[in-house]
C-alpha atoms as a PDB file:
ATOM      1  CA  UNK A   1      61.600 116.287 125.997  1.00  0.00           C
ATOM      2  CA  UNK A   2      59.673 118.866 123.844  1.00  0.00           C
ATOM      3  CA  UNK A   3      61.549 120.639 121.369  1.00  0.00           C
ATOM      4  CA  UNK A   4      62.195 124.001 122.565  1.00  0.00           C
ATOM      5  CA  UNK A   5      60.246 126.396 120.544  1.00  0.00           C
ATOM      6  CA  UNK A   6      62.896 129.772 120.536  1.00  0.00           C
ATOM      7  CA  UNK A   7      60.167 132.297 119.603  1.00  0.00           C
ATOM      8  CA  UNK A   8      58.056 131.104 121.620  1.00  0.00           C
ATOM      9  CA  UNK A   9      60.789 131.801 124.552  1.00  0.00           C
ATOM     10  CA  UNK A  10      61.787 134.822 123.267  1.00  0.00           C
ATOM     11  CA  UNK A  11      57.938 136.141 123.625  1.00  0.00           C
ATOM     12  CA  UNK A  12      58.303 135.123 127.307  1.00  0.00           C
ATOM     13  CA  UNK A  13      61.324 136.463 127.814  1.00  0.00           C
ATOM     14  CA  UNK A  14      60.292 139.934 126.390  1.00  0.00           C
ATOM     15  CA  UNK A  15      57.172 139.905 128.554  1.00  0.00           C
ATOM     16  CA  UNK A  16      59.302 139.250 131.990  1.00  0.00           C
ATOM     17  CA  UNK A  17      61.697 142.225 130.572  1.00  0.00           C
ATOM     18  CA  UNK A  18      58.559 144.398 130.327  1.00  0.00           C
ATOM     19  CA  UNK A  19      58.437 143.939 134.209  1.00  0.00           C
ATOM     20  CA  UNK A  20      61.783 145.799 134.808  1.00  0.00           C
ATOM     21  CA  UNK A  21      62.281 149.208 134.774  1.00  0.00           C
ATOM     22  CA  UNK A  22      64.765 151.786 135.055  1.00  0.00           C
ATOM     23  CA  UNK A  23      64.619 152.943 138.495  1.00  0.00           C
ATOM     24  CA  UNK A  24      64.924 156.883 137.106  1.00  0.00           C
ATOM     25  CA  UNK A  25      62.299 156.370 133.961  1.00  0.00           C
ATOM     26  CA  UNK A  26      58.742 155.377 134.742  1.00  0.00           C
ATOM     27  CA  UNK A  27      59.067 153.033 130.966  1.00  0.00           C
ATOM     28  CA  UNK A  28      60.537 149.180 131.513  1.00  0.00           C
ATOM     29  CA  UNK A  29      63.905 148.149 129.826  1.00  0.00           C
ATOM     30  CA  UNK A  30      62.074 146.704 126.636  1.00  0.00           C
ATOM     31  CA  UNK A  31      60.175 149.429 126.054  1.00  0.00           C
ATOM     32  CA  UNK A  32      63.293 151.786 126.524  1.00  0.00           C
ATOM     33  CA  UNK A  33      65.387 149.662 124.022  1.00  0.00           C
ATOM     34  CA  UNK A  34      67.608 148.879 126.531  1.00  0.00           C
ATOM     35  CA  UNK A  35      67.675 145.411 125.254  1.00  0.00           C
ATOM     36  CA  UNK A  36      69.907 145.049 122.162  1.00  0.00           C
ATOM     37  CA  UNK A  37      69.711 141.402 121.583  1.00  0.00           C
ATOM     38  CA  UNK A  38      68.284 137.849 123.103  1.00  0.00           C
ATOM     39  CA  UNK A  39      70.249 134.647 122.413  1.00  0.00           C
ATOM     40  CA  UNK A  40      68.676 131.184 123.274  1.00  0.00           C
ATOM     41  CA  UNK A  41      70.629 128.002 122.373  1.00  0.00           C
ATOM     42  CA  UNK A  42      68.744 124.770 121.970  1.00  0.00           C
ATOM     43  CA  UNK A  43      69.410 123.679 125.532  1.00  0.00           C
ATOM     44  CA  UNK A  44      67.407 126.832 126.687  1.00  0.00           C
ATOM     45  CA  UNK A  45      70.521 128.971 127.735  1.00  0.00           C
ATOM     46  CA  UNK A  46      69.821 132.730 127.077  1.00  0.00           C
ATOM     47  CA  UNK A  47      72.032 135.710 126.781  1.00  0.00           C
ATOM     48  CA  UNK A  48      71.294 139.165 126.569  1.00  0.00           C
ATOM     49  CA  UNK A  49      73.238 141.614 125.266  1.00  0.00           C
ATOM     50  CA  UNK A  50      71.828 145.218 126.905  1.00  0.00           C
ATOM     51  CA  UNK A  51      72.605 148.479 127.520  1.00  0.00           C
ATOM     52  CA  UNK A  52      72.127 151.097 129.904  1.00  0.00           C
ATOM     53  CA  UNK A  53      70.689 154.900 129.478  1.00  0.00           C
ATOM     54  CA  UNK A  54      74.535 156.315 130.231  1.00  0.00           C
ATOM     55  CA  UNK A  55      77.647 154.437 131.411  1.00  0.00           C
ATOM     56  CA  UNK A  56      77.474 157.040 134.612  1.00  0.00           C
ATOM     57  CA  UNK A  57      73.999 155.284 135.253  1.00  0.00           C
ATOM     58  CA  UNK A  58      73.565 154.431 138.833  1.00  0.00           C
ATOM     59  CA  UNK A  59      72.117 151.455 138.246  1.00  0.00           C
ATOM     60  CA  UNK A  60      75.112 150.192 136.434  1.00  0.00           C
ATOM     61  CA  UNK A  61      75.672 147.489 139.110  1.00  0.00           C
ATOM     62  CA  UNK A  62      72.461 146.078 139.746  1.00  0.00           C
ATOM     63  CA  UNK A  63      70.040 145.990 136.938  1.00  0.00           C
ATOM     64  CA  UNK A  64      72.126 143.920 134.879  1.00  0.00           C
ATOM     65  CA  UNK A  65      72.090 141.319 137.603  1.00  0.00           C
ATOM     66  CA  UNK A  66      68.220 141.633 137.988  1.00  0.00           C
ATOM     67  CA  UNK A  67      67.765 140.870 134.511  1.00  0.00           C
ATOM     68  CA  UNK A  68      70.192 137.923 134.732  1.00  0.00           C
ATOM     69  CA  UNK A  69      68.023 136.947 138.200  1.00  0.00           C
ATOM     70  CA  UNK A  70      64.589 137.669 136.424  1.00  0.00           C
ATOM     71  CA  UNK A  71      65.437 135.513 133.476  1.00  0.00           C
ATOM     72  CA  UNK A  72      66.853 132.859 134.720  1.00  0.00           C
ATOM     73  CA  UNK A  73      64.210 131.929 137.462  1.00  0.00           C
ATOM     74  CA  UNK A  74      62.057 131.392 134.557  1.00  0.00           C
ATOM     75  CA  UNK A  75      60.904 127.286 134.436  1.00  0.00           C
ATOM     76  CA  UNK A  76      61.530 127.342 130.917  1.00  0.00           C
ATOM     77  CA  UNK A  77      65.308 128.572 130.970  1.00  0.00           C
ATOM     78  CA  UNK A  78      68.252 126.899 132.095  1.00  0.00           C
ATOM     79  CA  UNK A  79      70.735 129.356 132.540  1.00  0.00           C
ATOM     80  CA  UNK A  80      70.638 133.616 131.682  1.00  0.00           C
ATOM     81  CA  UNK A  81      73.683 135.594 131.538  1.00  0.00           C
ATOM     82  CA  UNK A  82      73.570 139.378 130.721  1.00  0.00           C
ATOM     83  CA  UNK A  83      76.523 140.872 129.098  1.00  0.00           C
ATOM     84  CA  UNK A  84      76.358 145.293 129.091  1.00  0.00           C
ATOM     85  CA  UNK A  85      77.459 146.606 125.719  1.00  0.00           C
ATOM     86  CA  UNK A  86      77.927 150.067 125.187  1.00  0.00           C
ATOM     87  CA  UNK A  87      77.951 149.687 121.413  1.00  0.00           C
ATOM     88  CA  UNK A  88      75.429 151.957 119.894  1.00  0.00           C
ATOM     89  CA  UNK A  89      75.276 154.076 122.487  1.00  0.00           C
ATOM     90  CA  UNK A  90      72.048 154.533 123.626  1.00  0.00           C
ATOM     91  CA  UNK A  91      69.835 157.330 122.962  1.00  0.00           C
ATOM     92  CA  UNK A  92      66.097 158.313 123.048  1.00  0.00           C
ATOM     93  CA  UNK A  93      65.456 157.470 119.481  1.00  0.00           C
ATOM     94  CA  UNK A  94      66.154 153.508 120.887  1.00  0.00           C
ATOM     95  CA  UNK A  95      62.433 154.112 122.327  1.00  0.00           C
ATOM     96  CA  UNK A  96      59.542 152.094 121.051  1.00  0.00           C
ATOM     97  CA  UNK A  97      57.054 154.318 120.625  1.00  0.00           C
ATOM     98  CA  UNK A  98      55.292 153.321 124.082  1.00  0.00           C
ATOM     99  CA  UNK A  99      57.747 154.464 125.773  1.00  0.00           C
ATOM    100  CA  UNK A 100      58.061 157.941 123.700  1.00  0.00           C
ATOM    101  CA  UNK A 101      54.256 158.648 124.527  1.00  0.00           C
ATOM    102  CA  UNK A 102      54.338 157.567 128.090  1.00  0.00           C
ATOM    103  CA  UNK A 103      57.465 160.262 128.748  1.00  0.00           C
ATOM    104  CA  UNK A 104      55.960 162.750 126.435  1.00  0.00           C
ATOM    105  CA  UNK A 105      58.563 162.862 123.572  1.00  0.00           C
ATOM    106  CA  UNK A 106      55.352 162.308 120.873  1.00  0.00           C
END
């Protein structure tokens, strides 16, 4: 078996994280710094610790779950488990700038 090159899966990962988005912001998760921190063992399990725009947000119950869904269907990862963290709360400055130019806050 080929030695599992982390970065290289991270890099992956990010990229399939780019394809979800907040259902209110037209920016995906990454770019929002929704995602706090990915995990991969050496047996390709990954965990990702994330956040949310408010603990009121209304997609509380399902886009944790999507991520989890997204990730894991990826040929590369074994298993993907999401845990939601509201430690730091979020807050705009999170942002990459991307996503501060695409909502107008540069």
């Amino acid at each position: 078996m080929a030695e599992l090159n982390k970065q290289v899966l991270e890099d992956k990962i990010i990229q399939k994280l780019k394809t979800i988005y907040d259902p209110e912001i037209p920016v995906d998760i990454f770019e929002l710094g929704l995602i706090y921190e990915i995990s991969i063992d050496d047996n390709a399990n990954v965990k990702i610790k994330m956040t949310l725009t408010s603990p009121a947000c209304p997609v509380a119950g399902s886009l944790p779950p999507e991520v989890e869904q997204k990730i894991g269907s990826m040929p590369e990862v074994k298993s993907a488990k999401t845990e939601l963290v509201w430690n730091p709360p979020w807050d705009k400055d999170m942002m990459s700038e991307v996503a501060k130019l695409e909502l107008g806050f540069l």
